[in-house]
N, C-alpha and C. Protein backbone atom coordinates (compact mmCIF):
# COMPACT_ATOMS: atom_id res chain seq x y z
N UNK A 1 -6.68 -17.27 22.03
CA UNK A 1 -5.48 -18.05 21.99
C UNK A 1 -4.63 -17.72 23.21
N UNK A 2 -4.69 -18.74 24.01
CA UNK A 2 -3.94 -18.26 25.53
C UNK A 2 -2.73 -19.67 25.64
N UNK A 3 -2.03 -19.41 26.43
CA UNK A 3 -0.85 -20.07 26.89
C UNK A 3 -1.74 -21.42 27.60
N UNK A 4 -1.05 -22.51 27.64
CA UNK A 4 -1.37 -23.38 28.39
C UNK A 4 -1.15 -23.15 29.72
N UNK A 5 -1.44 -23.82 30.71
CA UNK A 5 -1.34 -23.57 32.36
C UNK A 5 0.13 -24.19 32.85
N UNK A 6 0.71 -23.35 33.45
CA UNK A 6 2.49 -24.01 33.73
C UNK A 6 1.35 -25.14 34.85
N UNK A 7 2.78 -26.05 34.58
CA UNK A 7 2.00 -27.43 35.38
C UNK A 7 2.61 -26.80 37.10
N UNK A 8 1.94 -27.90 38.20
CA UNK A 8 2.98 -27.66 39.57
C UNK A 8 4.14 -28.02 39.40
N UNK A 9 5.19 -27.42 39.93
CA UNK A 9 6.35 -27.47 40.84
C UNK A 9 6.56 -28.59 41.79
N UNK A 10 5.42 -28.61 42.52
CA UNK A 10 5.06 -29.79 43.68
C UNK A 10 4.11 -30.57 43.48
N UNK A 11 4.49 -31.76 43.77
CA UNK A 11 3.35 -33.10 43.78
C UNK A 11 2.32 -32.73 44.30
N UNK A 12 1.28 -33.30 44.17
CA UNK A 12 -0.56 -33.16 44.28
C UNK A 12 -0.75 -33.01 45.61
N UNK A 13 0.20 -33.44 46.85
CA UNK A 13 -0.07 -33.30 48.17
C UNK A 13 0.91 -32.70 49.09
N UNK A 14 1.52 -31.80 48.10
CA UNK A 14 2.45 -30.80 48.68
C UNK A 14 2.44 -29.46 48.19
N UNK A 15 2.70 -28.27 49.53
CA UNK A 15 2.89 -27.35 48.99
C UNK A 15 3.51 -26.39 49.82
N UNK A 16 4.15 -25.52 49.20
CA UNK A 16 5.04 -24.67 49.83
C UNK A 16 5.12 -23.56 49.60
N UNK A 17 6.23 -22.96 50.33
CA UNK A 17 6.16 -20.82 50.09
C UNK A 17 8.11 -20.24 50.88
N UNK A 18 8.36 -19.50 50.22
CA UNK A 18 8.75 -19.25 50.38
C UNK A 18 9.05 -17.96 51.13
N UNK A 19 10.51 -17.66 51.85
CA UNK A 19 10.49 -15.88 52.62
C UNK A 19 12.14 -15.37 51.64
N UNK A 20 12.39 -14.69 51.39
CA UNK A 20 13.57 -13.76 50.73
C UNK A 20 13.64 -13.10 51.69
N UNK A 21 15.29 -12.71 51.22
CA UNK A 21 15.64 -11.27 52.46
C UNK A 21 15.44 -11.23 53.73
N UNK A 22 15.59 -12.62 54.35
CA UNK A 22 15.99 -12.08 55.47
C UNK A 22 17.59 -11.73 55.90
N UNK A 23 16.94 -11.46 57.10
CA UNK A 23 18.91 -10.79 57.83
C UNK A 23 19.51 -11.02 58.33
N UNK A 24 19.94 -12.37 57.85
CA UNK A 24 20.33 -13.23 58.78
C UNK A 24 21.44 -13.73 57.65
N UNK A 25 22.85 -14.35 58.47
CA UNK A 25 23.44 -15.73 57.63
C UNK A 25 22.74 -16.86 57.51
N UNK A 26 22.72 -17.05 56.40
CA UNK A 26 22.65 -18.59 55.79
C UNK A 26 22.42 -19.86 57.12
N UNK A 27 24.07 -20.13 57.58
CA UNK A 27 24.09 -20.66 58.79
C UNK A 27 23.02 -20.92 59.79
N UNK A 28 22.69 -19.53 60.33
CA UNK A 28 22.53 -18.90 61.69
C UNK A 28 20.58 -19.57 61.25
N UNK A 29 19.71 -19.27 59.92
CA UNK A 29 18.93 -19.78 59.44
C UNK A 29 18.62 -21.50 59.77
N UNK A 30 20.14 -21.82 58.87
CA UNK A 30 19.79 -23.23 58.66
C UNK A 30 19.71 -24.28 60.11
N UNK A 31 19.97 -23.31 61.72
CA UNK A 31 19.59 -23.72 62.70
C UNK A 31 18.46 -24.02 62.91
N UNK A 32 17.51 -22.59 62.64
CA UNK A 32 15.96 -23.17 62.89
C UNK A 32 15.23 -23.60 62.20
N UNK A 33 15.79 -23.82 60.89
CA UNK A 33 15.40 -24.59 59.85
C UNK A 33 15.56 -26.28 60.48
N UNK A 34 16.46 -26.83 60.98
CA UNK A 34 16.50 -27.95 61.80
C UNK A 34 15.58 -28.61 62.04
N UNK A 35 15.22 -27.49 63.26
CA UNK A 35 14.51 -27.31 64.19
C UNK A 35 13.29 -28.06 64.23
N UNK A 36 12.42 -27.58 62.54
CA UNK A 36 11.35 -27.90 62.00
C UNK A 36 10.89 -29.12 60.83
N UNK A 37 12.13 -29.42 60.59
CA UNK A 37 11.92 -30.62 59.54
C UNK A 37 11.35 -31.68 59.92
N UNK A 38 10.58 -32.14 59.19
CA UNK A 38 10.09 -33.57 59.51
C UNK A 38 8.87 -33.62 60.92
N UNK A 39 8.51 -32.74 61.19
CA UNK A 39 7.68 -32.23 62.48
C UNK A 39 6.64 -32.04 61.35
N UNK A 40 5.50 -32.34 62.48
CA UNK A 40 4.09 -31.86 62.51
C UNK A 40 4.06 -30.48 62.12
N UNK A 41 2.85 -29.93 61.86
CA UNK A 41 2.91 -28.76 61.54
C UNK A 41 2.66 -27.92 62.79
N UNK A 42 1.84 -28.42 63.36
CA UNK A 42 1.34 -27.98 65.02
C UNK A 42 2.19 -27.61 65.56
N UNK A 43 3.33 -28.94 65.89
CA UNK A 43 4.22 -29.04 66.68
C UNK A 43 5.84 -28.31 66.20
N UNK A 44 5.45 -27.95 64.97
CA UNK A 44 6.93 -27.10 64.26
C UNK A 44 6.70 -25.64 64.43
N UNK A 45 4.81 -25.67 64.67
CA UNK A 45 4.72 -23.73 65.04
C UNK A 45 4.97 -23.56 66.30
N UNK A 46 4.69 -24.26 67.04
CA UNK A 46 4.96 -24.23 68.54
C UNK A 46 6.55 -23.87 69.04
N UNK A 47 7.16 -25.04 68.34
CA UNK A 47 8.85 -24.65 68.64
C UNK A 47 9.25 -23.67 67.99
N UNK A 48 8.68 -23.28 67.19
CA UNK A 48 9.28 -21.76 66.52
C UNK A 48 8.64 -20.74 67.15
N UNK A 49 7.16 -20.46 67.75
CA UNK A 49 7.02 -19.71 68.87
C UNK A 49 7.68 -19.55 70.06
N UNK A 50 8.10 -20.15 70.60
CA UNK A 50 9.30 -20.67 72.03
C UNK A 50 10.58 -20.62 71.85
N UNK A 51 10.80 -20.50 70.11
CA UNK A 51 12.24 -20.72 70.19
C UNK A 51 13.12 -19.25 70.72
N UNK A 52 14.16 -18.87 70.97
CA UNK A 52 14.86 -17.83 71.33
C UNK A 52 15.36 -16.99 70.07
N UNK A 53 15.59 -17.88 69.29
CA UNK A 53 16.64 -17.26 68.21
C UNK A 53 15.63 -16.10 67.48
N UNK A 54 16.12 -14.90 67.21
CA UNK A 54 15.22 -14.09 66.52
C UNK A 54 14.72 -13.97 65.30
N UNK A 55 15.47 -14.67 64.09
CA UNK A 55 14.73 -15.14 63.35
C UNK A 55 13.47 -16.39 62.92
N UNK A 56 13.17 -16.97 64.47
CA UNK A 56 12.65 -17.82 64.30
C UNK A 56 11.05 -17.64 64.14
N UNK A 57 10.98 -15.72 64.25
CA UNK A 57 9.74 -15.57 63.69
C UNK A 57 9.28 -15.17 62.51
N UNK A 58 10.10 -14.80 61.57
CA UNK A 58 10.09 -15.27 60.31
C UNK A 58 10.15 -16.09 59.14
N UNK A 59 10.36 -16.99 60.33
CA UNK A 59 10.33 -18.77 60.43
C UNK A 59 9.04 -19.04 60.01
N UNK A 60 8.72 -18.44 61.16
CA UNK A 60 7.31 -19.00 61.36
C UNK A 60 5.85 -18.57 60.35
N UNK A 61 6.37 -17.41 60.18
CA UNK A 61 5.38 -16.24 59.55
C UNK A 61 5.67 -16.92 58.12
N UNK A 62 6.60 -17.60 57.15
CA UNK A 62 7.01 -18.26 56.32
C UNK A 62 6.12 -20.18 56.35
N UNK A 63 6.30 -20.76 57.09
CA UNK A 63 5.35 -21.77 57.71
C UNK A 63 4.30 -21.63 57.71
N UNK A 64 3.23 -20.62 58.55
CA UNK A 64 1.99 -20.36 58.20
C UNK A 64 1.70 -20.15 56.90
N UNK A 65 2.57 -19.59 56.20
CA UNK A 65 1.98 -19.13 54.95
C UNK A 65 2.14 -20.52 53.63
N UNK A 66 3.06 -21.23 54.15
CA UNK A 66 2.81 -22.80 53.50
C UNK A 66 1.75 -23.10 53.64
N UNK A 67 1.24 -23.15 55.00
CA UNK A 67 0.25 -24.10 55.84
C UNK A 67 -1.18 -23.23 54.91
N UNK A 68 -1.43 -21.98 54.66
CA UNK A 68 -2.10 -21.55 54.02
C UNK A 68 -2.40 -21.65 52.39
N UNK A 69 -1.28 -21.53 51.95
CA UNK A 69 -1.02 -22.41 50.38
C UNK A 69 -1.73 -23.85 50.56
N UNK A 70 -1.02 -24.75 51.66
CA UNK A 70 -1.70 -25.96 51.54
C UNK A 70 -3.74 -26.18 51.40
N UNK A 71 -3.94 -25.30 52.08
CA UNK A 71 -5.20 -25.42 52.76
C UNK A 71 -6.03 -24.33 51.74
N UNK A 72 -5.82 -23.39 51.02
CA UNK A 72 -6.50 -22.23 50.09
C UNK A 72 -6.64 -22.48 48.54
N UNK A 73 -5.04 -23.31 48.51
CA UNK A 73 -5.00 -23.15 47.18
C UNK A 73 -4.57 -24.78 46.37
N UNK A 74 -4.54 -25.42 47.96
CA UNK A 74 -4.48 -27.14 47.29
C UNK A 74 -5.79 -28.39 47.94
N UNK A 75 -5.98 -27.13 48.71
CA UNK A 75 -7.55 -28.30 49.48
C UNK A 75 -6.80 -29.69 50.02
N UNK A 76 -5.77 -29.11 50.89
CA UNK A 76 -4.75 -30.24 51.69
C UNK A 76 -5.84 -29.73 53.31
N UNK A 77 -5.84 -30.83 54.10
CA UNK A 77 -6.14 -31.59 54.98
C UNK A 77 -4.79 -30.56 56.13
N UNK A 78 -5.86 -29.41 56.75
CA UNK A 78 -3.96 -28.68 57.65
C UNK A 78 -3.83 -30.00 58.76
N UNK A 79 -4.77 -30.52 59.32
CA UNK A 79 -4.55 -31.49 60.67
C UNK A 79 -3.39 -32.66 60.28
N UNK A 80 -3.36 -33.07 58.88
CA UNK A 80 -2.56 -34.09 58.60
C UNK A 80 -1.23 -33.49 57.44
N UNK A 81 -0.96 -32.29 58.09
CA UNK A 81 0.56 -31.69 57.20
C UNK A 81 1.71 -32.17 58.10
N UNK A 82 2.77 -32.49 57.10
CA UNK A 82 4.42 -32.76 57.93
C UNK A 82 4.92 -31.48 57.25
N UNK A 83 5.85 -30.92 57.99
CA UNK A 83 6.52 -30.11 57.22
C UNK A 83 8.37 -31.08 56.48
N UNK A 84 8.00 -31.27 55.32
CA UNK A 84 8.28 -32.64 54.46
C UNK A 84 9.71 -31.67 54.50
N UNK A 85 10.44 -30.70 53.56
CA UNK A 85 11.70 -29.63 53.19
C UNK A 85 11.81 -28.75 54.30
N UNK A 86 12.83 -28.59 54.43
CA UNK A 86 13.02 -26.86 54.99
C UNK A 86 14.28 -26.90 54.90
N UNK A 87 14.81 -25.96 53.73
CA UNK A 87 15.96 -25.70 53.15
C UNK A 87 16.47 -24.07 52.79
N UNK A 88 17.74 -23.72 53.10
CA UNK A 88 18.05 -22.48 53.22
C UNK A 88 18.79 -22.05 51.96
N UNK A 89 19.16 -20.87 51.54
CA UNK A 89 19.54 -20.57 50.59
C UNK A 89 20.28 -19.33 51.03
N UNK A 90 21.43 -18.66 50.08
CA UNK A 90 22.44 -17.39 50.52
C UNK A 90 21.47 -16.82 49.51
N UNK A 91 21.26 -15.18 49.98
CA UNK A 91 21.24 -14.12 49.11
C UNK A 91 22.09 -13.35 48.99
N UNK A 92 21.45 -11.95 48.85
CA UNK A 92 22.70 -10.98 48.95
C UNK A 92 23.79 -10.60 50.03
N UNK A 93 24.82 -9.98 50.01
CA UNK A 93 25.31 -9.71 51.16
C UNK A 93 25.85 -8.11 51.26
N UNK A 94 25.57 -7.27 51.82
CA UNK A 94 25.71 -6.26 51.90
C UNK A 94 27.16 -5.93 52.43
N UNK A 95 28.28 -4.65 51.65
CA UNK A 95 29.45 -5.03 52.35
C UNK A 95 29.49 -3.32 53.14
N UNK A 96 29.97 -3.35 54.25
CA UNK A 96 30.21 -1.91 54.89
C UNK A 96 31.35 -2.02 55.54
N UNK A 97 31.78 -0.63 56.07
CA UNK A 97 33.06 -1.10 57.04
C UNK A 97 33.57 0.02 57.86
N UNK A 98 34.47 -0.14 58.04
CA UNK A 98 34.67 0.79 59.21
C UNK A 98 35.74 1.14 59.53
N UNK A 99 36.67 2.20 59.69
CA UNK A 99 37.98 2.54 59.43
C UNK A 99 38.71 2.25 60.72
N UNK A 100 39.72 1.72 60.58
CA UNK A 100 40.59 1.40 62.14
C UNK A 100 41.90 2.21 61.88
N UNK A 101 42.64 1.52 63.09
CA UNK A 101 43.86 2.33 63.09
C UNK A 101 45.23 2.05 61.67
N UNK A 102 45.79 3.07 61.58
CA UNK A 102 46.82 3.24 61.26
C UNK A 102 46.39 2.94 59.61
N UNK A 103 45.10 3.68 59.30
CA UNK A 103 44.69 4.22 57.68
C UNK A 103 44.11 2.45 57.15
N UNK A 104 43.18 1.89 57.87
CA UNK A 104 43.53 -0.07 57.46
C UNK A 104 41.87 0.26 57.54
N UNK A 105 41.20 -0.67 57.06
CA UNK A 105 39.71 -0.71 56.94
C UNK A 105 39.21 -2.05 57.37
N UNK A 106 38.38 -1.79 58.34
CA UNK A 106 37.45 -3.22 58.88
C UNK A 106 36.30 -3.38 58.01
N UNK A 107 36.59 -4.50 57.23
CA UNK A 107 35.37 -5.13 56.32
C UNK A 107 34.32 -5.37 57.76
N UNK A 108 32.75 -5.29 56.86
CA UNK A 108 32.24 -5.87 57.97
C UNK A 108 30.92 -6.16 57.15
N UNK A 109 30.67 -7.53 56.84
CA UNK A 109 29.40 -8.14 55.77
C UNK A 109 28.15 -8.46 56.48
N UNK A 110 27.15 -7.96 55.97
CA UNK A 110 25.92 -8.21 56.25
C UNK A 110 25.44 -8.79 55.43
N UNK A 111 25.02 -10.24 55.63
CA UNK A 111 24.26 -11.11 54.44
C UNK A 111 22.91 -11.08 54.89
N UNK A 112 22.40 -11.65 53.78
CA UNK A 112 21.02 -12.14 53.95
C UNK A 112 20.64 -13.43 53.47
N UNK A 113 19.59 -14.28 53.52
CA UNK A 113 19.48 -15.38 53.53
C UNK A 113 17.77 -15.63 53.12
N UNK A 114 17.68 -16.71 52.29
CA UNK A 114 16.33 -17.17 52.15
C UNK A 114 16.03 -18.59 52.49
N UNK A 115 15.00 -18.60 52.95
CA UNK A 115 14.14 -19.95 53.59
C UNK A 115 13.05 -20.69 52.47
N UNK A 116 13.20 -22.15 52.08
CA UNK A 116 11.58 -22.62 51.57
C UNK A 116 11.42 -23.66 52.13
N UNK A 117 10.22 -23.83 52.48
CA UNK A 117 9.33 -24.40 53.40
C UNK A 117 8.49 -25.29 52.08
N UNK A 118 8.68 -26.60 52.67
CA UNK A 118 7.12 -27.25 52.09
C UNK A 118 6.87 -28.74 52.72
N UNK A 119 5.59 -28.11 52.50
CA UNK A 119 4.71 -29.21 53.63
C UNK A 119 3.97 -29.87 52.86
N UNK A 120 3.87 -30.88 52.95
CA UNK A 120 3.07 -32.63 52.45
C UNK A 120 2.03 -33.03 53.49
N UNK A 121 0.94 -33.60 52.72
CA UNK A 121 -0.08 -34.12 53.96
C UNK A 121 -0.32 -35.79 53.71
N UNK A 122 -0.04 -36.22 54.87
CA UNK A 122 0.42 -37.69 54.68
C UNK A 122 -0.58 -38.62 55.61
N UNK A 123 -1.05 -39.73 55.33
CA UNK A 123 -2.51 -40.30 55.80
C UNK A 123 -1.78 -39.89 57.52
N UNK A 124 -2.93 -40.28 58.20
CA UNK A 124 -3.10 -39.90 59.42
C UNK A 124 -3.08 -41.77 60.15
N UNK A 125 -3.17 -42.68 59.02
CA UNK A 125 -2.77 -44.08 59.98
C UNK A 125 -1.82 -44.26 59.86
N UNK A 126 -0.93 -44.00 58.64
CA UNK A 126 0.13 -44.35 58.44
C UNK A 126 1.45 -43.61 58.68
N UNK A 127 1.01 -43.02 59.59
CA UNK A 127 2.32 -41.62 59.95
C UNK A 127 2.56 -42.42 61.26
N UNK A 128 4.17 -42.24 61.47
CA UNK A 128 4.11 -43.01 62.82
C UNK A 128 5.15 -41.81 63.34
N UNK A 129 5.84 -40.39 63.17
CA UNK A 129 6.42 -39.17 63.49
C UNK A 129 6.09 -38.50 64.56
């Protein structure tokens, strides 16, 4: 006597992954999150290899690992993935600080931020992106 199978989350030709904890604001994220929406998958690893910003390789390392979900565990087609979402989320924020003059305390917050990624594979005539 076993549990039934939780159904997907995502439609039959999508799939995604997520990264937690990174160290970054929210914000500063939802730049290279931009970056990548609606892009090829090829062409969304590429600009996140090149890009400057330093989280954009956890970007990326988050992306591959969609692109691997798609291809391991949904038998998606990697040549014909869009990266369909890429949406940011606040986590925790760490608070520290630092004592200034005249007995007064400098707040100083370190957040963190999470990324999900998901990629759809969409016919290859009918994509015009």
């Amino acid at each position: 006597m076993s549990k039934d199978k939780n159904p997907r989350r995502v439609a039959e030709n999508e799939a995604l992954a997520k990264a937690k904890m990174l160290r970054t604001s929210p914000q500063k994220l939802n730049l290279v999150a931009q970056l990548i929406r609606g892009k090829k998958v090829e062409k969304a690893l590429s600009d996140l290899t090149f890009s400057k910003k330093r989280i954009a390789l956890d970007v990326r390392k988050c992306l591959q690992s969609a692109i691997a979900n798609a291809e391991n565990n949904h038998n998606l087609d990697v040549d014909d993935l869009i990266v369909a979402e890429a949406y940011v989320g606040k986590n925790l924020t760490m608070k520290r600080g630092k004592p200034r003059a005249r007995g007064r305390f400098g707040k100083i917050v370190k957040p963190f931020a999470e990324i999900t990624i998901k990629v759809r594979q969409v016919e290859a005539a009918g994509e015009q992106a």
